[in-house]
Protein backbone atom coordinates (compact mmCIF):
# COMPACT_ATOMS: atom_id res chain seq x y z
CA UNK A 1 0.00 0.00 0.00
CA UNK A 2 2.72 2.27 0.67
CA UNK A 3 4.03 1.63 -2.80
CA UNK A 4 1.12 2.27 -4.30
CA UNK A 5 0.35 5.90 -2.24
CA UNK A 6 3.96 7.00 -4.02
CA UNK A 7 2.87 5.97 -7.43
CA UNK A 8 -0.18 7.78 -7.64
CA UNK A 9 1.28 11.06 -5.95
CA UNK A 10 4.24 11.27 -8.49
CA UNK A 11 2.07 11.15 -11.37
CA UNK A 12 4.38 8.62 -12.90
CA UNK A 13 1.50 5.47 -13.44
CA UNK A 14 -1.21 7.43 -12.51
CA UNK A 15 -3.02 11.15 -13.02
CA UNK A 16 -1.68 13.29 -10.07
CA UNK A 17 -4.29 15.43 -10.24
CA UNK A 18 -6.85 12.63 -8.92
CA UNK A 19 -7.81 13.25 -5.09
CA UNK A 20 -10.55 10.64 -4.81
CA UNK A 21 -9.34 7.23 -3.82
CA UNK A 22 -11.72 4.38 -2.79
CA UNK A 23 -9.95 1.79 -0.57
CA UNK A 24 -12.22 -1.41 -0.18
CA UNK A 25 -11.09 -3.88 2.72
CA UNK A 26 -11.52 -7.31 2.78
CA UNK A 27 -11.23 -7.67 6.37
CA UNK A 28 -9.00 -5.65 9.32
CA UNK A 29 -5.98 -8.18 9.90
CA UNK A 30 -3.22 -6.46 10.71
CA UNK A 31 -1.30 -7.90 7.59
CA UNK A 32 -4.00 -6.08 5.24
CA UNK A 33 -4.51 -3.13 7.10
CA UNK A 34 -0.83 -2.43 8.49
CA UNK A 35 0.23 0.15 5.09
CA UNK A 36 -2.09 2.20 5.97
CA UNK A 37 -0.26 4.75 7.59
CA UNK A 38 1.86 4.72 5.05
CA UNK A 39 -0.76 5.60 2.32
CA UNK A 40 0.72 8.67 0.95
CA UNK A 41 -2.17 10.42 -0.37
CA UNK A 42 -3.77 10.41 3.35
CA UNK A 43 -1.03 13.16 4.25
CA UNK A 44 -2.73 15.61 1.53
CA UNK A 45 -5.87 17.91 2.60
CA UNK A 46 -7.10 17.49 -1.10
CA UNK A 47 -7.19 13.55 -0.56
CA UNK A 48 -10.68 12.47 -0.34
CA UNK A 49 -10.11 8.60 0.92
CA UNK A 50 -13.63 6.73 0.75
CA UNK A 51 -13.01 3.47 2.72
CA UNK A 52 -15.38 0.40 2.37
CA UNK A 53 -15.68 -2.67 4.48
CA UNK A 54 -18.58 -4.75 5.75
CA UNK A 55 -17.59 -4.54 9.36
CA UNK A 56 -19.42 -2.28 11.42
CA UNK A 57 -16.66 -0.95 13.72
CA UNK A 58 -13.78 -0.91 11.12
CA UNK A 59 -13.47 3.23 11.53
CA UNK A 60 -12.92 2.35 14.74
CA UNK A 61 -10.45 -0.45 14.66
CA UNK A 62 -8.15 1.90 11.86
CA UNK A 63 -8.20 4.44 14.18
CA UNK A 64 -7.04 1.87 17.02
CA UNK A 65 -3.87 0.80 14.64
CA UNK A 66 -2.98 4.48 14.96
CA UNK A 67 -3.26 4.95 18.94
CA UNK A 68 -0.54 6.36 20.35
CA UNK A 69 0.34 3.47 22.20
CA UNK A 70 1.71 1.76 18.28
CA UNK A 71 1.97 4.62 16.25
CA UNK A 72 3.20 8.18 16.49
CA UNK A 73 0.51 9.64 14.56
CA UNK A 74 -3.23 9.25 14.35
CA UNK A 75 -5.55 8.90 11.28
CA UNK A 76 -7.88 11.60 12.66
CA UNK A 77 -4.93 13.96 12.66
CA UNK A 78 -4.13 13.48 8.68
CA UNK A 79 -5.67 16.37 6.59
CA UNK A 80 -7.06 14.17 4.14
CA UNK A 81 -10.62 14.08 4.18
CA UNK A 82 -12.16 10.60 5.07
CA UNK A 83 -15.59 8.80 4.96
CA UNK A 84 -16.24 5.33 6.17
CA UNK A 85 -18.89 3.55 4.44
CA UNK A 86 -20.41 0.43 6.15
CA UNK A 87 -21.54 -2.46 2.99
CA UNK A 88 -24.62 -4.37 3.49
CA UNK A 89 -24.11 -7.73 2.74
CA UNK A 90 -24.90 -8.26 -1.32
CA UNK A 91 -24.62 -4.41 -1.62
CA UNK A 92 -23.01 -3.70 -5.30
CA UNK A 93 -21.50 -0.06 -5.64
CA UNK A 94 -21.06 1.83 -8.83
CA UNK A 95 -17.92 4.24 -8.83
CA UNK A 96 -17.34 5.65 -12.51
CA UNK A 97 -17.61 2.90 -14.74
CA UNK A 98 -16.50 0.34 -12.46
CA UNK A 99 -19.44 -2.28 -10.14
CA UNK A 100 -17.77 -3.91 -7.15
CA UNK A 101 -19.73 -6.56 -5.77
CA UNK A 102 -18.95 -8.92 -2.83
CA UNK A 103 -19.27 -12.06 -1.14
CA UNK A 104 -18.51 -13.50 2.22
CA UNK A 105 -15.54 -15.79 2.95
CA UNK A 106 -14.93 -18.22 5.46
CA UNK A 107 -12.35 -16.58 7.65
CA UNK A 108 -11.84 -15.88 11.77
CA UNK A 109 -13.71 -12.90 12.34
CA UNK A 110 -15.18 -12.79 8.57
CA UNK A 111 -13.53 -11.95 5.28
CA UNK A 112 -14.93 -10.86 2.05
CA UNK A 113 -13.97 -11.38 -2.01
CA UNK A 114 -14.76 -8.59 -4.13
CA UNK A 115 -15.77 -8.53 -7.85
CA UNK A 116 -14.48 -5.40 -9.58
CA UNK A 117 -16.23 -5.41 -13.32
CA UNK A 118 -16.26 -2.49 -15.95
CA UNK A 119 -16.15 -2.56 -19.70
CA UNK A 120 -16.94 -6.33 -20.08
CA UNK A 121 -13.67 -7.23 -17.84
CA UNK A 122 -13.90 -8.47 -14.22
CA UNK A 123 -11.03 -9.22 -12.04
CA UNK A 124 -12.29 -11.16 -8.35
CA UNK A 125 -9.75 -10.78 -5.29
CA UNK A 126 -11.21 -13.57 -2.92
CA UNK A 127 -7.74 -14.06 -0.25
CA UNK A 128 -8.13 -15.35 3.42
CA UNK A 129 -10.89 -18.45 2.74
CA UNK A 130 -11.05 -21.86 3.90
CA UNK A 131 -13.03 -24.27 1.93
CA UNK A 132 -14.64 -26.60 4.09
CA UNK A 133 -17.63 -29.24 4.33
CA UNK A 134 -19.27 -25.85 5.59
CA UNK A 135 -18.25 -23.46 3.42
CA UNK A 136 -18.37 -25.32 -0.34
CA UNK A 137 -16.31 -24.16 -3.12
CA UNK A 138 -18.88 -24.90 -5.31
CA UNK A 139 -20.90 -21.84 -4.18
CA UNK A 140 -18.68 -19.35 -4.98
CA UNK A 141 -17.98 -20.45 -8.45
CA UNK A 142 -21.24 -18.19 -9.71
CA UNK A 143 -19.27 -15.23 -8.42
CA UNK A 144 -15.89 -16.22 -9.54
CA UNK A 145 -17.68 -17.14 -12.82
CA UNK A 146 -15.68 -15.65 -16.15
CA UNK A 147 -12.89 -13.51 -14.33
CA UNK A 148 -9.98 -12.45 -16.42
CA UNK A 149 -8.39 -12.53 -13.07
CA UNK A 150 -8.99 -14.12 -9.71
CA UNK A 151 -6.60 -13.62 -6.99
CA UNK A 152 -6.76 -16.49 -4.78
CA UNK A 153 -5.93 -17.34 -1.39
CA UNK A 154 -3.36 -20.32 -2.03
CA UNK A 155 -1.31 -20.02 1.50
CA UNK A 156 -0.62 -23.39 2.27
CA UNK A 157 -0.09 -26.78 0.84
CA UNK A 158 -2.32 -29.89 1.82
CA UNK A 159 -0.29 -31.27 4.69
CA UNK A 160 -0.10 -27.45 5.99
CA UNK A 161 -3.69 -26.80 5.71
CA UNK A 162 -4.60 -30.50 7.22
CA UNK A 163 -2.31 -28.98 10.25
CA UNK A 164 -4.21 -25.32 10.71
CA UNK A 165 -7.82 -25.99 9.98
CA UNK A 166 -10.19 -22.82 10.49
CA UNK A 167 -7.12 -20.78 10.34
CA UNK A 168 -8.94 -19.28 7.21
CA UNK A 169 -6.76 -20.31 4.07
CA UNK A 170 -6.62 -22.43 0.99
CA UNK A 171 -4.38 -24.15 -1.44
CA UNK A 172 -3.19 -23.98 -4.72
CA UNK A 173 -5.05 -26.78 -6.08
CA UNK A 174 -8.49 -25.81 -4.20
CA UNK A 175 -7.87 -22.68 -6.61
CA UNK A 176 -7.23 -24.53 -9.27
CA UNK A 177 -10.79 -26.44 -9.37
CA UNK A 178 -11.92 -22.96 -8.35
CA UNK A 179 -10.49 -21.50 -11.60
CA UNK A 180 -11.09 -24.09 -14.10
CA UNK A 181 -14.96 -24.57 -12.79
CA UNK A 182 -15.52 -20.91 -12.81
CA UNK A 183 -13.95 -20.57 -16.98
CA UNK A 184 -11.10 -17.79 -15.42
CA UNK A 185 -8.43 -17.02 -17.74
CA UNK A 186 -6.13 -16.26 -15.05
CA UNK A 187 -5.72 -17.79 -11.44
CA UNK A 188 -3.32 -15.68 -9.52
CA UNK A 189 -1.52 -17.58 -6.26
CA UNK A 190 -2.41 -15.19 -3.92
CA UNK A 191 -1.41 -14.91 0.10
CA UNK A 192 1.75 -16.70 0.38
CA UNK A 193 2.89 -18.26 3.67
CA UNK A 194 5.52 -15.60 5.37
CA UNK A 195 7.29 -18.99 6.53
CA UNK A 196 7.57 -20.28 3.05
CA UNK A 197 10.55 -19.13 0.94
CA UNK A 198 11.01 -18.62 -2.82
CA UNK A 199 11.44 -22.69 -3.50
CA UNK A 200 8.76 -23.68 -1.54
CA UNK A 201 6.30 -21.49 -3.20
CA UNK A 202 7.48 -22.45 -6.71
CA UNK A 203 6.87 -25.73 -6.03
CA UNK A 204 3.07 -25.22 -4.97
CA UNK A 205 2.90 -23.67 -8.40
CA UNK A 206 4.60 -26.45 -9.89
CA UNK A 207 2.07 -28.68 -7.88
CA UNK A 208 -0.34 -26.59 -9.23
CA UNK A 209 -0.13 -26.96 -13.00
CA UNK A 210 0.39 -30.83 -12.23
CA UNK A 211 -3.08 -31.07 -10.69
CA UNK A 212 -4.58 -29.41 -13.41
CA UNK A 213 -2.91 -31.11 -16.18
CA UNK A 214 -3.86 -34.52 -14.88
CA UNK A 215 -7.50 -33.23 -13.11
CA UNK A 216 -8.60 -30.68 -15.89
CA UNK A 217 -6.80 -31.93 -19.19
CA UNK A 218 -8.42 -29.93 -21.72
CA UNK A 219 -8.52 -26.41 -18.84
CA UNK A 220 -6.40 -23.30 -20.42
CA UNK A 221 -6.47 -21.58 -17.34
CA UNK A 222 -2.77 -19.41 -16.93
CA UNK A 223 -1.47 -19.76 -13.27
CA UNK A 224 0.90 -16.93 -12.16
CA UNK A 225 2.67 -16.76 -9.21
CA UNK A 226 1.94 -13.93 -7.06
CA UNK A 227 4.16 -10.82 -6.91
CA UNK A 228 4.90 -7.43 -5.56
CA UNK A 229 4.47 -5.02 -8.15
CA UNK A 230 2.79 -7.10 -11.20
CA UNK A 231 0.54 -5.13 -13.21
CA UNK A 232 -1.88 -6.49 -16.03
CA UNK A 233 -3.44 -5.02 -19.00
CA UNK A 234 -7.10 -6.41 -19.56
């Protein structure tokens, strides 16, 4: 997130002269709300940051990041103007030309996917889900359904995920029946492991494109490997 906040100050990638920015969060884990306060546009009184999220106190929990007690300087204290808009569940929003549309994911303390469509292209982020006896995969393959992209939770392999069940993650594989029963173009291994290292996560990919060559023979779905900094032109 901090990476991002410099790109779209310096005008490099991005219109500098654009002040509205609409941040949509999946959930408030500390590992996907942490950049915040190192968002560079919330340092500028002509920001206008609309967040989203479906849980209620999540104004209140941002703010909490930003106490004192862990950080030097509050949210309330940046100049940017903010506005913190609670989703109902199902709730599509229209911003410009773009729908984002959401559903919810079985995670500790809730998680949600979001479906960003506009101009006949859709790209779904669905990270932090476990697929369980509860929570089938086969429901959420109307909402993955025809994504160019869809960034996938893929954090652990089998015998990890056997080991940590209702810690909230998938696999590779679970994403690739995801992908290839949805018809996405592009499965994206999403939410690596912070204990797994360059070699391990290559060979979940690797383990990936196995499975679907012997599963899925005929699928044509592309699996990329996750990484900071990709960018894709739909």
């Amino acid at each position: 997130m901090r990476n991002l906040g410099n790109e779209l100050i310096s005008g490099r990638f991005f219109n500098s002269s654009i002040n509205d920015y609409n941040i949509f969060l999946s959930h408030l884990h500390l590992d996907h709300i942490n950049g915040l306060p190192f968002f560079s546009p919330v340092h500028f009184p002509t920001a206008r940051l609309n967040f989203y999220s479906h849980h209620k106190d999540f104004e209140k929990m941002l703010e909490l990041q930003q106490d004192f007690n862990f950080f030097p300087v509050s949210l309330k204290s940046r100049p940017s103007s903010k506005k913190f808009n609670i989703l109902k569940e199902d709730e599509v929003v229209s911003i410009g030309n773009f729908t984002v549309s959401s559903k919810k994911l079985n995670h500790p303390n809730g998680s949600y996917a979001f479906s960003v469509e506009s101009s006949g292209k859709k790209v779904v982020y669905a990270t932090d889900a476990e697929y369980t006896a509860g929570t089938v995969l086969e429901a959420f393959f109307p909402f993955y359904s025809g994504s160019d992209i869809l960034i996938f939770d893929t954090q652990y392999d089998f015998n990890e995920l056997a080991g940590r069940f209702s810690f909230g993650h998938s696999t590779a594989e679970i994403g690739v029946d995801a992908a290839v029963n949805s018809d996405v173009k592009k499965l994206l291994l999403f939410h690596h492991n912070h204990e797994s290292d360059d070699e391990k996560i290559y060979r979940m990919y690797d383990s990936a494109i196995k499975y679907m060559n012997y599963k899925y023979p005929s699928a044509s779905v592309e699996i990329i490997i996750a990484n900071e900094g990709m960018e894709f032109d739909l």
